[in-house]
PDB file of N, CA and C in Angstrom:
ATOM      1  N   UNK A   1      -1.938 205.395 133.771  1.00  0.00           N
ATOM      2  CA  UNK A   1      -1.218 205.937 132.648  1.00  0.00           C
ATOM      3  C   UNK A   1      -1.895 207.241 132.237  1.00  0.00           C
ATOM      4  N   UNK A   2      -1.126 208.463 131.648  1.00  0.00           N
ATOM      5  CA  UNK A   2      -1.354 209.701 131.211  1.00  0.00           C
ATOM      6  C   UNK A   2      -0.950 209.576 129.753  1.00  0.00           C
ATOM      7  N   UNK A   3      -1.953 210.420 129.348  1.00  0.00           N
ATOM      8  CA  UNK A   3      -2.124 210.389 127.699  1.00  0.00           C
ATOM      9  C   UNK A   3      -2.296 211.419 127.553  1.00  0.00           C
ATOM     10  N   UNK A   4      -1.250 212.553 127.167  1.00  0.00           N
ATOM     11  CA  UNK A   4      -1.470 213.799 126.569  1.00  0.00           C
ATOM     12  C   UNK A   4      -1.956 214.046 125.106  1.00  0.00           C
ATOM     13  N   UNK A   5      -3.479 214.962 124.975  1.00  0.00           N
ATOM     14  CA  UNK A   5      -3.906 214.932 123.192  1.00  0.00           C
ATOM     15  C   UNK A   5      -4.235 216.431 123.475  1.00  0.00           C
ATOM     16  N   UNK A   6      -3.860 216.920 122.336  1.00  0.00           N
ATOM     17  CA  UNK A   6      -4.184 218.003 121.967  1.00  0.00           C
ATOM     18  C   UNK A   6      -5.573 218.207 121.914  1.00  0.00           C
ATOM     19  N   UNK A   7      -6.312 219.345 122.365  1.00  0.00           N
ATOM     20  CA  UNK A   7      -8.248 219.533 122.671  1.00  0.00           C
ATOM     21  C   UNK A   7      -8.625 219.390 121.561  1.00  0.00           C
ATOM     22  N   UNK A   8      -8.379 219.593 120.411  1.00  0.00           N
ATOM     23  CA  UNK A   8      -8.621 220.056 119.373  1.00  0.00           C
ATOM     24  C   UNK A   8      -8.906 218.371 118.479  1.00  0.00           C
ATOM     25  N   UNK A   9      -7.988 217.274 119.157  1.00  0.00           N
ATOM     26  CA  UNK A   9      -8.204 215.922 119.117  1.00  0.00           C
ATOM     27  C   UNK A   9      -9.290 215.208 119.851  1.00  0.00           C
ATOM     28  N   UNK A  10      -9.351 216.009 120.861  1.00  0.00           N
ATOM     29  CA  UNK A  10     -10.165 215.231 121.810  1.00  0.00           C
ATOM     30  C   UNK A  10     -11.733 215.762 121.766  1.00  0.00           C
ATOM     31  N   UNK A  11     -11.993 216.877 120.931  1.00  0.00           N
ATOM     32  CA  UNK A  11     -12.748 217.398 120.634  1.00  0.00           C
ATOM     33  C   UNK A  11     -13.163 216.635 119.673  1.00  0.00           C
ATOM     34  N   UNK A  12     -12.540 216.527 118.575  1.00  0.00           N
ATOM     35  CA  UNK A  12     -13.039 215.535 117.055  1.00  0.00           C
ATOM     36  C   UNK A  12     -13.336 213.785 117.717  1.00  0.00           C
ATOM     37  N   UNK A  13     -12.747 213.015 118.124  1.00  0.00           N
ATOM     38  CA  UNK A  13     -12.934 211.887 119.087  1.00  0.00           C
ATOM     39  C   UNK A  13     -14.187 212.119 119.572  1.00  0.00           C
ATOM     40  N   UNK A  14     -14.609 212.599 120.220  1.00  0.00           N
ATOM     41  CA  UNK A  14     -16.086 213.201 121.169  1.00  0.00           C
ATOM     42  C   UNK A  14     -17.033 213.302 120.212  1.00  0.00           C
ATOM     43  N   UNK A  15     -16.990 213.802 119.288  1.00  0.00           N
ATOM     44  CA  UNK A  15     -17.860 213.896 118.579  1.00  0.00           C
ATOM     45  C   UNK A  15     -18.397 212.567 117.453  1.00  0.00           C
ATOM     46  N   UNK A  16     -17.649 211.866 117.201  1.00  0.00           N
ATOM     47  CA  UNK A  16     -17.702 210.709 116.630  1.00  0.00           C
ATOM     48  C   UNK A  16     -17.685 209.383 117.318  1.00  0.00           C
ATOM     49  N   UNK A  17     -17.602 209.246 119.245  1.00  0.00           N
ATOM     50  CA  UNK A  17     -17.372 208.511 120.261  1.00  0.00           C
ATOM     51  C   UNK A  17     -17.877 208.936 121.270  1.00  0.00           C
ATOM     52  N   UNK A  18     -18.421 208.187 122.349  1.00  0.00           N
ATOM     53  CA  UNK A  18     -19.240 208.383 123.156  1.00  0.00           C
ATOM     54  C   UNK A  18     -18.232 207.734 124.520  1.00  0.00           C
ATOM     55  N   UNK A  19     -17.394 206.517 124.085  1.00  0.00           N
ATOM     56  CA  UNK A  19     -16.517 206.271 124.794  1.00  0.00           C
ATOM     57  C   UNK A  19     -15.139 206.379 124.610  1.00  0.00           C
ATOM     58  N   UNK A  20     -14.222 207.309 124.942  1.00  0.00           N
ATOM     59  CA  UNK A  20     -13.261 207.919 124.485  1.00  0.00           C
ATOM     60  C   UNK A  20     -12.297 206.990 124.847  1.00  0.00           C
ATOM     61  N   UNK A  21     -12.247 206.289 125.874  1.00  0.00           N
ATOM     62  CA  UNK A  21     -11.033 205.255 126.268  1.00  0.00           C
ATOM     63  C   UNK A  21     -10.651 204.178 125.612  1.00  0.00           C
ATOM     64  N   UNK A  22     -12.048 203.575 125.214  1.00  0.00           N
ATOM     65  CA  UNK A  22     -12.242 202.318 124.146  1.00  0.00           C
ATOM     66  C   UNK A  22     -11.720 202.992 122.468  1.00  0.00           C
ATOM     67  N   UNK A  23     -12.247 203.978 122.277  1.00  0.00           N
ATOM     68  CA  UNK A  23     -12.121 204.615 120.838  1.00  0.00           C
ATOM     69  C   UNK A  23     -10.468 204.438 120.580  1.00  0.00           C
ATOM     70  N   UNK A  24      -9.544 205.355 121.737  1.00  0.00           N
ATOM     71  CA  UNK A  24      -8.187 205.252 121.845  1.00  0.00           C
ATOM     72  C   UNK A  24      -8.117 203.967 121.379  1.00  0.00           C
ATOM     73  N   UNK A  25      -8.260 203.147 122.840  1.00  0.00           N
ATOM     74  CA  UNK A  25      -7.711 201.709 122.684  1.00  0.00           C
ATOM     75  C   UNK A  25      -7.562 200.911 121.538  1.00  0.00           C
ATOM     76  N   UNK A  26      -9.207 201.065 120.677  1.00  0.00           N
ATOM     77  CA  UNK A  26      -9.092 200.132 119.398  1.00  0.00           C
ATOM     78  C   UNK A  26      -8.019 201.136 118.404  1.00  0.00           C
ATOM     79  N   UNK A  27      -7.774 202.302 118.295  1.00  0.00           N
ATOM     80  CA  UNK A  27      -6.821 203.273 117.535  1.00  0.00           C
ATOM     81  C   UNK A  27      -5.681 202.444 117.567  1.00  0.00           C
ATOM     82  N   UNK A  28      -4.875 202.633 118.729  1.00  0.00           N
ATOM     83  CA  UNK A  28      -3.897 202.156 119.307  1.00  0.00           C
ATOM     84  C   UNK A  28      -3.443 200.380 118.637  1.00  0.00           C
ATOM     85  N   UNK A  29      -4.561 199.882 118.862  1.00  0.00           N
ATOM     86  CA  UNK A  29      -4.390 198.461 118.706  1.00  0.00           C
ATOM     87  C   UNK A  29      -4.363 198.096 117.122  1.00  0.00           C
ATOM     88  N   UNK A  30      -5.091 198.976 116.728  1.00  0.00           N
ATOM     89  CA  UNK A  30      -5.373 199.137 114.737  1.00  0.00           C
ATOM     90  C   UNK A  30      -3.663 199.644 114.589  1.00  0.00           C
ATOM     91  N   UNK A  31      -3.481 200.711 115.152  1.00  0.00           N
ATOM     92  CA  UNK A  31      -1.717 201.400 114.644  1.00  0.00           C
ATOM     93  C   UNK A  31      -0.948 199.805 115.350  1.00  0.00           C
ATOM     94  N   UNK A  32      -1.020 199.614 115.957  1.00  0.00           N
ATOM     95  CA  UNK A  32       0.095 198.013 116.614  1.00  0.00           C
ATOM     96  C   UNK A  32       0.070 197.741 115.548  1.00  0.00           C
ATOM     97  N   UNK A  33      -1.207 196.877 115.411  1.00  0.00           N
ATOM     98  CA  UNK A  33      -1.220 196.035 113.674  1.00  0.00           C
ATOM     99  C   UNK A  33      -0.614 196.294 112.417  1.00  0.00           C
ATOM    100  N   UNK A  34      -1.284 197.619 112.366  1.00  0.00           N
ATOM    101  CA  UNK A  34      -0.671 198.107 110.950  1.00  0.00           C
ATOM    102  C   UNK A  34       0.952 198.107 110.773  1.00  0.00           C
ATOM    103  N   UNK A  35       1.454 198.848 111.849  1.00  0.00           N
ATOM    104  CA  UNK A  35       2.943 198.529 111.788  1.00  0.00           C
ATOM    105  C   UNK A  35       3.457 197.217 112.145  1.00  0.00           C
ATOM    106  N   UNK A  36       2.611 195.772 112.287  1.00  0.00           N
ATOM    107  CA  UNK A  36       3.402 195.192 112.763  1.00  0.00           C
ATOM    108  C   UNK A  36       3.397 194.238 111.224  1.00  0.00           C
ATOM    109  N   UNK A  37       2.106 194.607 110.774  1.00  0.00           N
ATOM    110  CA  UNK A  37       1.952 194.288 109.171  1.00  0.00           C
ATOM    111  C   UNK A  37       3.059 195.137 108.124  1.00  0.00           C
ATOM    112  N   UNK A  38       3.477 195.805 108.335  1.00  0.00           N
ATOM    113  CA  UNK A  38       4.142 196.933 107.764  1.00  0.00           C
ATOM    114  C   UNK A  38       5.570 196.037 107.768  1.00  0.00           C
ATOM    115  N   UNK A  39       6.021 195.875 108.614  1.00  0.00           N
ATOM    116  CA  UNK A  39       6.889 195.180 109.205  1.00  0.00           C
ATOM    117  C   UNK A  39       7.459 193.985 108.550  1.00  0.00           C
ATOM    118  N   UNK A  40       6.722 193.070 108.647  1.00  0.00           N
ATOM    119  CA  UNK A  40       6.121 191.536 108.088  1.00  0.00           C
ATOM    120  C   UNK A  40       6.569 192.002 106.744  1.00  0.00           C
ATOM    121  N   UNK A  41       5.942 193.025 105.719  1.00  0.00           N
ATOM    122  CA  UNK A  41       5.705 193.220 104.428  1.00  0.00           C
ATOM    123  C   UNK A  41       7.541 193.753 104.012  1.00  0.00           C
ATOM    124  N   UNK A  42       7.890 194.656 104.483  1.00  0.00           N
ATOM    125  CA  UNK A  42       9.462 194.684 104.849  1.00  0.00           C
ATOM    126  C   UNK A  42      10.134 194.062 104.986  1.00  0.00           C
ATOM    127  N   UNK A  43      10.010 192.822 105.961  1.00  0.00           N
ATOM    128  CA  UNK A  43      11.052 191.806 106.098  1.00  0.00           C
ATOM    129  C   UNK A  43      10.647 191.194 104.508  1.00  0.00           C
ATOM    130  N   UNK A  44       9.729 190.701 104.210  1.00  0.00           N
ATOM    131  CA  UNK A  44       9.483 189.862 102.596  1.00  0.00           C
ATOM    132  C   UNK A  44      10.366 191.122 101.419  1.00  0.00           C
ATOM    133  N   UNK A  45      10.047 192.246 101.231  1.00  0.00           N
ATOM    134  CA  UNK A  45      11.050 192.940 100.622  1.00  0.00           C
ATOM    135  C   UNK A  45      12.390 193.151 100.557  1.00  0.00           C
ATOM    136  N   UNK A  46      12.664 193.159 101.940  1.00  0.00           N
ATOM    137  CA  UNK A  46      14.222 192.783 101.923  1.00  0.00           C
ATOM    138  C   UNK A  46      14.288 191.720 102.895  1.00  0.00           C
ATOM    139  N   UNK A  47      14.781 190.452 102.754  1.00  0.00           N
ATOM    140  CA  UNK A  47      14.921 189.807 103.634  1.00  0.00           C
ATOM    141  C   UNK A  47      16.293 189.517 104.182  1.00  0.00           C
ATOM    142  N   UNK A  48      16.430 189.616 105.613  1.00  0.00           N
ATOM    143  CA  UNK A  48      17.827 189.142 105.822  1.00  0.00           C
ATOM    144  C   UNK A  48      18.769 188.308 105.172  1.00  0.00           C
ATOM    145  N   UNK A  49      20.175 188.549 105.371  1.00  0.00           N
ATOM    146  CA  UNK A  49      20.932 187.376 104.173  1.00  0.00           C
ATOM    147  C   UNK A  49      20.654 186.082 104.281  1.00  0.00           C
ATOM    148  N   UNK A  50      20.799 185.940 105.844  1.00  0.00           N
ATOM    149  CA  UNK A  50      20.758 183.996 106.158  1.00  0.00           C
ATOM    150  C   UNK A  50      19.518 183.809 105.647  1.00  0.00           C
ATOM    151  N   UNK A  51      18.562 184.579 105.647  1.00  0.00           N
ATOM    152  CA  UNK A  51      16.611 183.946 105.409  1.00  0.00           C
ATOM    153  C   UNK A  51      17.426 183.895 103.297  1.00  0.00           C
ATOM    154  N   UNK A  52      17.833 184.425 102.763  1.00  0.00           N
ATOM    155  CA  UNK A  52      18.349 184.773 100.991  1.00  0.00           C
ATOM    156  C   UNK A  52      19.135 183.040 101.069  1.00  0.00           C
ATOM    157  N   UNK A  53      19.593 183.168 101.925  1.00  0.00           N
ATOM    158  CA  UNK A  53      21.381 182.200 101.898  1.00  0.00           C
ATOM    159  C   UNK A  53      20.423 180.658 101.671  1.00  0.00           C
ATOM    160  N   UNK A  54      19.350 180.928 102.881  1.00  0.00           N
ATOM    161  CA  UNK A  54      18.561 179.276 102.820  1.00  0.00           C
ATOM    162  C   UNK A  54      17.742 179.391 101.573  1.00  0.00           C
ATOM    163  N   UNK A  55      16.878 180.181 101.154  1.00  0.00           N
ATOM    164  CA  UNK A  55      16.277 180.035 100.132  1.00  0.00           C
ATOM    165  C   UNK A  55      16.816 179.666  98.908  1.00  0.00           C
ATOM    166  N   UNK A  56      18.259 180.279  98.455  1.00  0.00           N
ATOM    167  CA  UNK A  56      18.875 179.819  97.592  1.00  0.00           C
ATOM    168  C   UNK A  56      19.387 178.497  97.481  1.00  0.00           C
ATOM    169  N   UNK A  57      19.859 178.105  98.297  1.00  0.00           N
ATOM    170  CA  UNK A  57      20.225 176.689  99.395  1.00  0.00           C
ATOM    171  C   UNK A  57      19.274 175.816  98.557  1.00  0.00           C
ATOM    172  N   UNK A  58      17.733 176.265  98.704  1.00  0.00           N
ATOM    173  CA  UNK A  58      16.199 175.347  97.480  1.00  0.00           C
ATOM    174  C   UNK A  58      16.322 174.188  99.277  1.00  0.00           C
ATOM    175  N   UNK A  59      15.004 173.945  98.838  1.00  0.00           N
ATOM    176  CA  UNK A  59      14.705 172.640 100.171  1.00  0.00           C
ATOM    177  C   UNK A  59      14.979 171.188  99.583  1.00  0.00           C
ATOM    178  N   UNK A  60      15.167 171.441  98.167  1.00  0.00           N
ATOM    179  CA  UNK A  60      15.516 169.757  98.494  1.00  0.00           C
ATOM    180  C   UNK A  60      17.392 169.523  98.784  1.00  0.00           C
ATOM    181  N   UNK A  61      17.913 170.397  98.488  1.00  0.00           N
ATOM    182  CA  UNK A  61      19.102 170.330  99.188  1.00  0.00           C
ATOM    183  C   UNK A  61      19.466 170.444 100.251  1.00  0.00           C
ATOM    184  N   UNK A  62      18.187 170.915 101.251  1.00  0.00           N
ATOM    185  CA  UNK A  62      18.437 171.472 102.689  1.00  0.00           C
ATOM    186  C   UNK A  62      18.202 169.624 103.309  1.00  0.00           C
ATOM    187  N   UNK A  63      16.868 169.671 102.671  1.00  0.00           N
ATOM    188  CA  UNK A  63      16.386 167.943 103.253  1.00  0.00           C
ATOM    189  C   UNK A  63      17.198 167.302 103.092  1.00  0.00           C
ATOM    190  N   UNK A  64      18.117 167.094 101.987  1.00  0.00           N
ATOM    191  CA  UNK A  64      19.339 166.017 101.732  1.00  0.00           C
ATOM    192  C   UNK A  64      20.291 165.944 102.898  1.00  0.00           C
ATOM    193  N   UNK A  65      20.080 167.412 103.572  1.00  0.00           N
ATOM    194  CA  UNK A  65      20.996 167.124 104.637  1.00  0.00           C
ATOM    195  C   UNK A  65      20.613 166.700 105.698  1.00  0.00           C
ATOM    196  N   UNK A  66      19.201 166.747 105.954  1.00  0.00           N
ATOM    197  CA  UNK A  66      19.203 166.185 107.220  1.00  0.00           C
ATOM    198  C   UNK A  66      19.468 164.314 107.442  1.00  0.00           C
ATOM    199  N   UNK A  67      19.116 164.007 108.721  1.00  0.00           N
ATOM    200  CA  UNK A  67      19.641 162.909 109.044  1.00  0.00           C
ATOM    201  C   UNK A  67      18.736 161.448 108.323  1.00  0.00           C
ATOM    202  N   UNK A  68      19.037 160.464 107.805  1.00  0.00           N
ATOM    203  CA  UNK A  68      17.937 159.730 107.512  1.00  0.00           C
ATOM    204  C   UNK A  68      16.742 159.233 108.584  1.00  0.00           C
ATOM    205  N   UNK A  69      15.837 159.377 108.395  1.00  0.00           N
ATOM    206  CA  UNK A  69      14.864 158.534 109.440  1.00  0.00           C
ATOM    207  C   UNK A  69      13.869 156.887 109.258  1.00  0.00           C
ATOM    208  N   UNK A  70      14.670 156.498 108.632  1.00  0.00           N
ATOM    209  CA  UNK A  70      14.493 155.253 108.454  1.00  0.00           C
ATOM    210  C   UNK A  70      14.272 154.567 109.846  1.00  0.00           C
ATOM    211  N   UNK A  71      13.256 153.681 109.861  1.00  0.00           N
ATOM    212  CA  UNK A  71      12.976 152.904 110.975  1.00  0.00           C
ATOM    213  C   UNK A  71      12.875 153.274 112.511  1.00  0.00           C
ATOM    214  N   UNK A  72      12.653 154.632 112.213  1.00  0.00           N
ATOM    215  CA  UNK A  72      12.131 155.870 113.285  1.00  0.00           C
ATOM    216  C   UNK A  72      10.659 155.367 113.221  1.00  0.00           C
ATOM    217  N   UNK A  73       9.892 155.645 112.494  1.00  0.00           N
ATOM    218  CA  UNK A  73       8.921 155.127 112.566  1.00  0.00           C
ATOM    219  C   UNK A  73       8.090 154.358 111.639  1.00  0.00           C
ATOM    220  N   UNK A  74       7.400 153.459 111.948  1.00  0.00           N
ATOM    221  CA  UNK A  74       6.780 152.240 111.264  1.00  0.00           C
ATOM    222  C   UNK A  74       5.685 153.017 110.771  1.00  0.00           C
ATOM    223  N   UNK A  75       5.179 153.092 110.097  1.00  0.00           N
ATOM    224  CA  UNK A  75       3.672 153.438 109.184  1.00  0.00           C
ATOM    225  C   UNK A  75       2.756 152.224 109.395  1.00  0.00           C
ATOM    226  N   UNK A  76       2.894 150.656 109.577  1.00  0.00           N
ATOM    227  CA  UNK A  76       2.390 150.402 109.556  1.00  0.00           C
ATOM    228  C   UNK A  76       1.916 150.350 110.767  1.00  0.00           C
ATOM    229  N   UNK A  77       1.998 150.376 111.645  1.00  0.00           N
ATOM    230  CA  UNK A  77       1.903 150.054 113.272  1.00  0.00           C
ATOM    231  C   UNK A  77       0.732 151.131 114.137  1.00  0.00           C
ATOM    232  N   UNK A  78       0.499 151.694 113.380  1.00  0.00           N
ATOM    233  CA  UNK A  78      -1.002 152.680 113.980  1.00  0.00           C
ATOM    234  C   UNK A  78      -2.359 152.240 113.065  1.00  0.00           C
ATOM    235  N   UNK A  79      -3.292 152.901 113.170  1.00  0.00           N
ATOM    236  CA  UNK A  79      -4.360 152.397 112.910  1.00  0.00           C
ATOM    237  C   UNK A  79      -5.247 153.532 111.545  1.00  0.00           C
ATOM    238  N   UNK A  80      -5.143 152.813 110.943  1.00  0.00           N
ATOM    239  CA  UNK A  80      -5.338 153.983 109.856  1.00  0.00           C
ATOM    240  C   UNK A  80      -6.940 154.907 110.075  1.00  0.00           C
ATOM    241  N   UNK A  81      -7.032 156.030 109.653  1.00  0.00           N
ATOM    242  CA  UNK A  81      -8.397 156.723 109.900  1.00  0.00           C
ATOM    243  C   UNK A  81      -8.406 158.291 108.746  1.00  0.00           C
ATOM    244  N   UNK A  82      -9.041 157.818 108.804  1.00  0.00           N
ATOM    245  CA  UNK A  82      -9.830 158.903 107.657  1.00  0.00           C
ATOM    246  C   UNK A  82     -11.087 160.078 108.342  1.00  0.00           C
ATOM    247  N   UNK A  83     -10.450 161.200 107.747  1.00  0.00           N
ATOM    248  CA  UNK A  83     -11.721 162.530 108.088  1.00  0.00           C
ATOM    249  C   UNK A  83     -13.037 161.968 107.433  1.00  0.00           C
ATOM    250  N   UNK A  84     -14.236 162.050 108.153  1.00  0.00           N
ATOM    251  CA  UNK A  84     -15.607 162.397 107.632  1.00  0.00           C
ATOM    252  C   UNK A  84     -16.317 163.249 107.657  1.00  0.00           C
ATOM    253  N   UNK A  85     -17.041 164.506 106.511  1.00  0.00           N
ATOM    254  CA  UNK A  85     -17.365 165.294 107.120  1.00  0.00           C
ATOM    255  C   UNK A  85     -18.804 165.196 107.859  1.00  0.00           C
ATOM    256  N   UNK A  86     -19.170 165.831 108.872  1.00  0.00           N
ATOM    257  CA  UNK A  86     -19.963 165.455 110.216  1.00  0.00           C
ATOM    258  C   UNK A  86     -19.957 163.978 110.298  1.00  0.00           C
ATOM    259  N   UNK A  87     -18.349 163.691 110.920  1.00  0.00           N
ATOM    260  CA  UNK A  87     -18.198 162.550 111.634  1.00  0.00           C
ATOM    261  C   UNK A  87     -17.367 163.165 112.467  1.00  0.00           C
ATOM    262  N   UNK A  88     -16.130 163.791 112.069  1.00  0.00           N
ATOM    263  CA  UNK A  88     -14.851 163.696 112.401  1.00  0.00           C
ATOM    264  C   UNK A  88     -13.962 162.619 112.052  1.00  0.00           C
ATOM    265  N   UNK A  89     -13.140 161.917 112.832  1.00  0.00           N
ATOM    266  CA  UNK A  89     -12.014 160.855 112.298  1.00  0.00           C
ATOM    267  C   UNK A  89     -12.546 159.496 112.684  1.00  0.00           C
ATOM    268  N   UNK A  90     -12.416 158.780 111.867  1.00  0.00           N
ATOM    269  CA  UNK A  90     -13.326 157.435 111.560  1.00  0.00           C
ATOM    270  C   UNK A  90     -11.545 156.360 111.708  1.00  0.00           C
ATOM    271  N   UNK A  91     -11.974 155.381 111.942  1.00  0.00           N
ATOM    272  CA  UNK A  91     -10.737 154.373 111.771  1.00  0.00           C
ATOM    273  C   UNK A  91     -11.294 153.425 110.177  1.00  0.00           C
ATOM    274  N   UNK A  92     -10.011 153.383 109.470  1.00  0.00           N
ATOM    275  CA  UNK A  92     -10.383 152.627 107.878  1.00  0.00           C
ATOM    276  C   UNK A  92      -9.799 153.232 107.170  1.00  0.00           C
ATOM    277  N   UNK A  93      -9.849 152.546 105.924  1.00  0.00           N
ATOM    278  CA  UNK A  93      -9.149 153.423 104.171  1.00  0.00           C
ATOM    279  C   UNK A  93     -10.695 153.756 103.844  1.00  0.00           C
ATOM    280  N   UNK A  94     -10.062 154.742 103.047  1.00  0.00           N
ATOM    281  CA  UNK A  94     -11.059 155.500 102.555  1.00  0.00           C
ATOM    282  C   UNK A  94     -11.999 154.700 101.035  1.00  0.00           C
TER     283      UNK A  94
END
């Protein structure tokens, strides 16, 4: 790949970088981010209608619609376990 910079860039780079390829690279990868954060922050400002349409919608009306799951699964039928810290997951009630 060819990367045309003005000397006058590549001059200021040089002087503050010793490795000019890496210097780019992290540039490059910092501008990805920023616009992809930029982005992200945009969609939350305006958000598409359908993302408006569900929010208004509220989740407990969304959940009402889904299907019941009754007797999908048993709760009691696994083995209960609890986090410890410096244990990890222990079997028992807490």
């Amino acid at each position: 790949m060819t990367v045309t910079l003005a000397a006058d860039l590549v001059d200021r780079i040089d002087r503050i970088e010793r490795n000019r390829s890496r210097f780019i690279a992290e540039a490059v990868q910092h501008e990805l981010t920023r616009r992809r954060q930029a982005g992200l922050l945009q969609s939350i400002r305006s958000p598409h209608a359908d993302t408006v349409a569900l929010v208004d919608t509220g989740l407990a009306d969304w959940v009402s619609d889904l299907p019941a799951d009754e007797g999908l699964v048993d709760a009691d039928a696994g083995a209960h376990v609890r986090w410890v810290e410096g244990q990890g997951w222990t079997k028992g009630r807490s």
